[in-house]
C-alpha atoms as a PDB file:
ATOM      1  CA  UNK A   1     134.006 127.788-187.991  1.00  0.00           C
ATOM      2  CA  UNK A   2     134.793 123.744-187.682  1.00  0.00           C
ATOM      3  CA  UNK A   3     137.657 122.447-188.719  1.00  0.00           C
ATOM      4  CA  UNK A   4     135.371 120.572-190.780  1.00  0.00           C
ATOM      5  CA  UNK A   5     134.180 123.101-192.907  1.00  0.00           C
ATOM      6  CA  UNK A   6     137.280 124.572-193.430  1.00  0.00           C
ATOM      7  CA  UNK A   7     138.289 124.677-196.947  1.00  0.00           C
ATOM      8  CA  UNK A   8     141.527 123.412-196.257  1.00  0.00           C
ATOM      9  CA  UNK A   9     139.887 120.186-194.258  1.00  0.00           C
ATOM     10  CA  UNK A  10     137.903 119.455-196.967  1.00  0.00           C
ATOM     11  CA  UNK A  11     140.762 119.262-199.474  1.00  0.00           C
ATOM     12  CA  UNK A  12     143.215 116.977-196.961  1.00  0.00           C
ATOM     13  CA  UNK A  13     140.356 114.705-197.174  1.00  0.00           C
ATOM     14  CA  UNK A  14     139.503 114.928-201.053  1.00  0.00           C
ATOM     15  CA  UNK A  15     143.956 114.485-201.136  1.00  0.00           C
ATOM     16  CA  UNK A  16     143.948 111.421-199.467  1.00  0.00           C
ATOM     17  CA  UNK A  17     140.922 109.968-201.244  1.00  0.00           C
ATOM     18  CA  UNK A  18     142.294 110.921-204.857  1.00  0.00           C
ATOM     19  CA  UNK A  19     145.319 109.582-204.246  1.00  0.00           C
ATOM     20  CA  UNK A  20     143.960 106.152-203.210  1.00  0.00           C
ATOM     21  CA  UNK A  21     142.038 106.107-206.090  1.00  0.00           C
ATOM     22  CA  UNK A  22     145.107 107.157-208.338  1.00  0.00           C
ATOM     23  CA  UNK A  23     146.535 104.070-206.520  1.00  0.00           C
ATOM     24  CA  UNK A  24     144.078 102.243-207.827  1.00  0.00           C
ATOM     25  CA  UNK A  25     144.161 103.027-211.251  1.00  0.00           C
ATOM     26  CA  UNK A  26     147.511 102.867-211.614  1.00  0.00           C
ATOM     27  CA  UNK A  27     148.763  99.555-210.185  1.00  0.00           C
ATOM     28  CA  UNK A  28     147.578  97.845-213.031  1.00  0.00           C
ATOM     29  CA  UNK A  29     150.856  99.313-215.255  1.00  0.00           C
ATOM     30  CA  UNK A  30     152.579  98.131-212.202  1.00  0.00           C
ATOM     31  CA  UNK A  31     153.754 101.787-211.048  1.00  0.00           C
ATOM     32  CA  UNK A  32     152.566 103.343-207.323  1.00  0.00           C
ATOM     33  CA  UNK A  33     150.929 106.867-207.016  1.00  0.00           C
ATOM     34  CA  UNK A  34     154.099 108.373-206.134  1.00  0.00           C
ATOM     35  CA  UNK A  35     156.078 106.866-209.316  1.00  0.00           C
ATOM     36  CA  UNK A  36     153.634 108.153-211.937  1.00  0.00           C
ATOM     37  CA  UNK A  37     154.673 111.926-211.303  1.00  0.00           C
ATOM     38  CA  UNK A  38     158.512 111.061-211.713  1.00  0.00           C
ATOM     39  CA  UNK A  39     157.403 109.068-215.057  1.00  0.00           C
ATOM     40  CA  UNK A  40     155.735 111.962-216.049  1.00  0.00           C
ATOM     41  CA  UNK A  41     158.800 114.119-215.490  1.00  0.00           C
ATOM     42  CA  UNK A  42     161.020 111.722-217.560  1.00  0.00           C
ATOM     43  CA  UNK A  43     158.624 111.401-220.047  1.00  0.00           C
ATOM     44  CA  UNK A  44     159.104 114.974-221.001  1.00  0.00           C
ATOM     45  CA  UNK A  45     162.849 115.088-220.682  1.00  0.00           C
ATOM     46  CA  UNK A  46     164.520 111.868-220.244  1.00  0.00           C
ATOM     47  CA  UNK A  47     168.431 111.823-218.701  1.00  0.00           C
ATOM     48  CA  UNK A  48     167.221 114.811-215.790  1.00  0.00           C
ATOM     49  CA  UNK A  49     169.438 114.781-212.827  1.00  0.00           C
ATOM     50  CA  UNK A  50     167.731 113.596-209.343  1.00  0.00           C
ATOM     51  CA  UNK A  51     167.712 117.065-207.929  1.00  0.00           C
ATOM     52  CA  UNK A  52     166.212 118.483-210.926  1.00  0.00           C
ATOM     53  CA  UNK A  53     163.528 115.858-210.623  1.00  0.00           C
ATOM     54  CA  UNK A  54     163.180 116.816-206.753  1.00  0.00           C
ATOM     55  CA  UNK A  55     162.815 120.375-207.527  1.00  0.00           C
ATOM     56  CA  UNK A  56     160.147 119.920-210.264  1.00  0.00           C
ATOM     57  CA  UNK A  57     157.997 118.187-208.341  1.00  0.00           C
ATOM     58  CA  UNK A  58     158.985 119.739-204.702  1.00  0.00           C
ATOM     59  CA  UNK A  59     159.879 117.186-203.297  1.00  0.00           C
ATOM     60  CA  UNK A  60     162.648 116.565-200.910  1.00  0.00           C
ATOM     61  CA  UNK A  61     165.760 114.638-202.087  1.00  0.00           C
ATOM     62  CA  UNK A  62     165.463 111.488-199.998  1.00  0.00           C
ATOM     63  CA  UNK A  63     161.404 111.377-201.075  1.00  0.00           C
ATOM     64  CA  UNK A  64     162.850 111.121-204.984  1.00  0.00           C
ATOM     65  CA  UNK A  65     165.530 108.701-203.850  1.00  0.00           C
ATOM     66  CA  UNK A  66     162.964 106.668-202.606  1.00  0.00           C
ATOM     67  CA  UNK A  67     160.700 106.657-205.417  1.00  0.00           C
ATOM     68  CA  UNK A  68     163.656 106.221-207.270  1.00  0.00           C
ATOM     69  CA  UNK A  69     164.582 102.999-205.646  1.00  0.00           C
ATOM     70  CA  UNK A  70     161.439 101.524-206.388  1.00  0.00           C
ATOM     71  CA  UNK A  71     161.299 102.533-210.354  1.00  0.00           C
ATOM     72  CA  UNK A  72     165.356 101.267-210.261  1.00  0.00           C
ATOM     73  CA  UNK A  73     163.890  97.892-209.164  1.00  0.00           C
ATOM     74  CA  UNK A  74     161.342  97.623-211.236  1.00  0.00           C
ATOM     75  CA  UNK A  75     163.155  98.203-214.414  1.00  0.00           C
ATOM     76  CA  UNK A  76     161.340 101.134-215.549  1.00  0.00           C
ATOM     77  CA  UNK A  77     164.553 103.370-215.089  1.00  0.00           C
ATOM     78  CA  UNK A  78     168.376 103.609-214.568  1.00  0.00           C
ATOM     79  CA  UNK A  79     171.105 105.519-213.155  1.00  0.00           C
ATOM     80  CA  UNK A  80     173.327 106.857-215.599  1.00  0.00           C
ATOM     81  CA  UNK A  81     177.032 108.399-214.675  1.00  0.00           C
ATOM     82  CA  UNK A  82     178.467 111.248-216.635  1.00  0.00           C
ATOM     83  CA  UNK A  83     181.533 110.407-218.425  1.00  0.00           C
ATOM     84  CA  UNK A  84     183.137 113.564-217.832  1.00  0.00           C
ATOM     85  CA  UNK A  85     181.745 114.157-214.034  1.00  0.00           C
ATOM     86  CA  UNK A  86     181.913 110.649-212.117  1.00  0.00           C
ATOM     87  CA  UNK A  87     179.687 112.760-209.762  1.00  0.00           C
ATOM     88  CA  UNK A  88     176.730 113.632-211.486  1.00  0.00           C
ATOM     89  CA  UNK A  89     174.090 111.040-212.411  1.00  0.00           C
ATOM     90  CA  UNK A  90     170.959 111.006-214.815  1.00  0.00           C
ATOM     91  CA  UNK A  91     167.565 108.934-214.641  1.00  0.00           C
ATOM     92  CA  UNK A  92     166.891 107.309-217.923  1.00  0.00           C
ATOM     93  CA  UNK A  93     164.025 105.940-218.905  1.00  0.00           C
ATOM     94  CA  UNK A  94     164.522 101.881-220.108  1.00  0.00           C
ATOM     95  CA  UNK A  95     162.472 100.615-222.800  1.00  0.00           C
ATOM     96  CA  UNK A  96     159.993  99.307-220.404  1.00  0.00           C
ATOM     97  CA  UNK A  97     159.571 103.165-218.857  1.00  0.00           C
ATOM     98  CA  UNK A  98     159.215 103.681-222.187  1.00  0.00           C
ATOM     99  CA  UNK A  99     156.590 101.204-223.334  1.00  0.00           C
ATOM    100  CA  UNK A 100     154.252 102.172-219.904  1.00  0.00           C
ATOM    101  CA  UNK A 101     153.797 105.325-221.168  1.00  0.00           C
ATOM    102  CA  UNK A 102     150.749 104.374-223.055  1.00  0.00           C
ATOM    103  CA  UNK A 103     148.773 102.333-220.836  1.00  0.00           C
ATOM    104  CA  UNK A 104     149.479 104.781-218.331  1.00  0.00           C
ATOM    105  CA  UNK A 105     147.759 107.456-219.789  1.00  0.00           C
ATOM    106  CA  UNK A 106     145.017 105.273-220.788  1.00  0.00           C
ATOM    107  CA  UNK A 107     144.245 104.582-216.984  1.00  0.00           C
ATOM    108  CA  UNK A 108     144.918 108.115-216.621  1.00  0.00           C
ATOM    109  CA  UNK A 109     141.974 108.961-219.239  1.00  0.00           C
ATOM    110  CA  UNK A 110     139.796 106.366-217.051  1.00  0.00           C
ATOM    111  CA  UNK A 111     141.015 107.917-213.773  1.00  0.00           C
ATOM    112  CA  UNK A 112     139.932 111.328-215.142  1.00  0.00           C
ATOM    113  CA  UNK A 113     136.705 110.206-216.525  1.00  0.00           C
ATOM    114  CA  UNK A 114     135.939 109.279-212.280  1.00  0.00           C
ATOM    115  CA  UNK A 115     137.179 111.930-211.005  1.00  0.00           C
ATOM    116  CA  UNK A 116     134.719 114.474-212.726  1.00  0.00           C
ATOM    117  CA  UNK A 117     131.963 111.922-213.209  1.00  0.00           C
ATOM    118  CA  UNK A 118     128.534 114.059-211.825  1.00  0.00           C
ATOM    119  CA  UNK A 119     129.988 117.398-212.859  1.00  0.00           C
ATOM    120  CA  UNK A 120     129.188 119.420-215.951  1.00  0.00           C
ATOM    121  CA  UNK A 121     131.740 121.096-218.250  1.00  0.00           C
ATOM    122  CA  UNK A 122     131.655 124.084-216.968  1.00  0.00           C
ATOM    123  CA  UNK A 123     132.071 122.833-213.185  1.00  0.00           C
ATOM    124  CA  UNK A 124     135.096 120.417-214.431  1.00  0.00           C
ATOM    125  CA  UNK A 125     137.223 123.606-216.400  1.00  0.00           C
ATOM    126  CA  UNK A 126     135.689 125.872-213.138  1.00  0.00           C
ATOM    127  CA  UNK A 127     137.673 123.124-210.701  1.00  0.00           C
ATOM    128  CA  UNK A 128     140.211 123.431-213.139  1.00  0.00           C
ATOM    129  CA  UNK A 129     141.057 126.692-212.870  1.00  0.00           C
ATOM    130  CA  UNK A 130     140.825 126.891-209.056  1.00  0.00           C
ATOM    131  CA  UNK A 131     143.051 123.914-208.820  1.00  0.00           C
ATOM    132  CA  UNK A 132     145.663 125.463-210.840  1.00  0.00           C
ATOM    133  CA  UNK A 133     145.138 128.924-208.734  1.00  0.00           C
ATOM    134  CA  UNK A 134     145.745 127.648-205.654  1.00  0.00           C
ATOM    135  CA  UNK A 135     148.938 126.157-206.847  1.00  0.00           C
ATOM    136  CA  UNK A 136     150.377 129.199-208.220  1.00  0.00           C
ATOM    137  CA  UNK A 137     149.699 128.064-211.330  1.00  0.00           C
ATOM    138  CA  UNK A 138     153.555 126.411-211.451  1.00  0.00           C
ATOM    139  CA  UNK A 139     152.054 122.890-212.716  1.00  0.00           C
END
């Protein structure tokens, strides 16, 4: 077989296309590709520790601290110190984190509405499902 009908080929390729398109999309709300996925994190529980957030989307630590950075910059989260462990830090979301949320998932919606334009119903739940096989189904 060629490496370039290999299934796993075929999906490095679709990976780095989606995500430019992602890229895309989402600049407009002023967040990068890598940022949405911590948003989305926060956006389900707001105030998780940076290791938490690291493990949740396997990443490694320095990766999160990165993205992190960037988000910190931007205004769309801060670093919050326990008051009874000086140690331990949350991520909170700031009102503008909290205000993105909306016309970020409206790009999402258009990003999604591109990403399975030319397939049927069937073939968008059938990706779907493969998707979420491969994965382990840990999403």
């Amino acid at each position: 077989m060629k490496i370039e009908d290999s299934v796993c080929y075929l999906l490095a390729k679709m990976m780095v296309s989606h995500r430019n398109l992602i890229e895309k999309y989402v600049s407009e709300t002023g967040l990068h590709s890598g940022q949405v996925f911590v948003m989305m994190e926060l956006w389900k529980k707001d105030g998780q520790r940076q290791v938490d957030l690291a493990e949740k989307l396997n990443l490694a630590a320095p990766t999160v601290n990165k993205i992190l950075g960037g988000l910190l910059e931007a205004d769309f989260v801060v670093r919050e110190k326990l008051e009874d462990d000086a140690r331990s830090t949350r991520i909170r979301l700031t009102e503008k984190g909290k205000n993105v949320k909306a016309a970020l998932e409206e790009k999402w919606t258009e990003l999604e509405e591109q990403t399975v334009m030319g397939m049927t119903t069937t073939e968008t739940l059938i990706l779907k499902q493969l998707l979420q096989k491969m994965m382990g189904a840990d999403i």
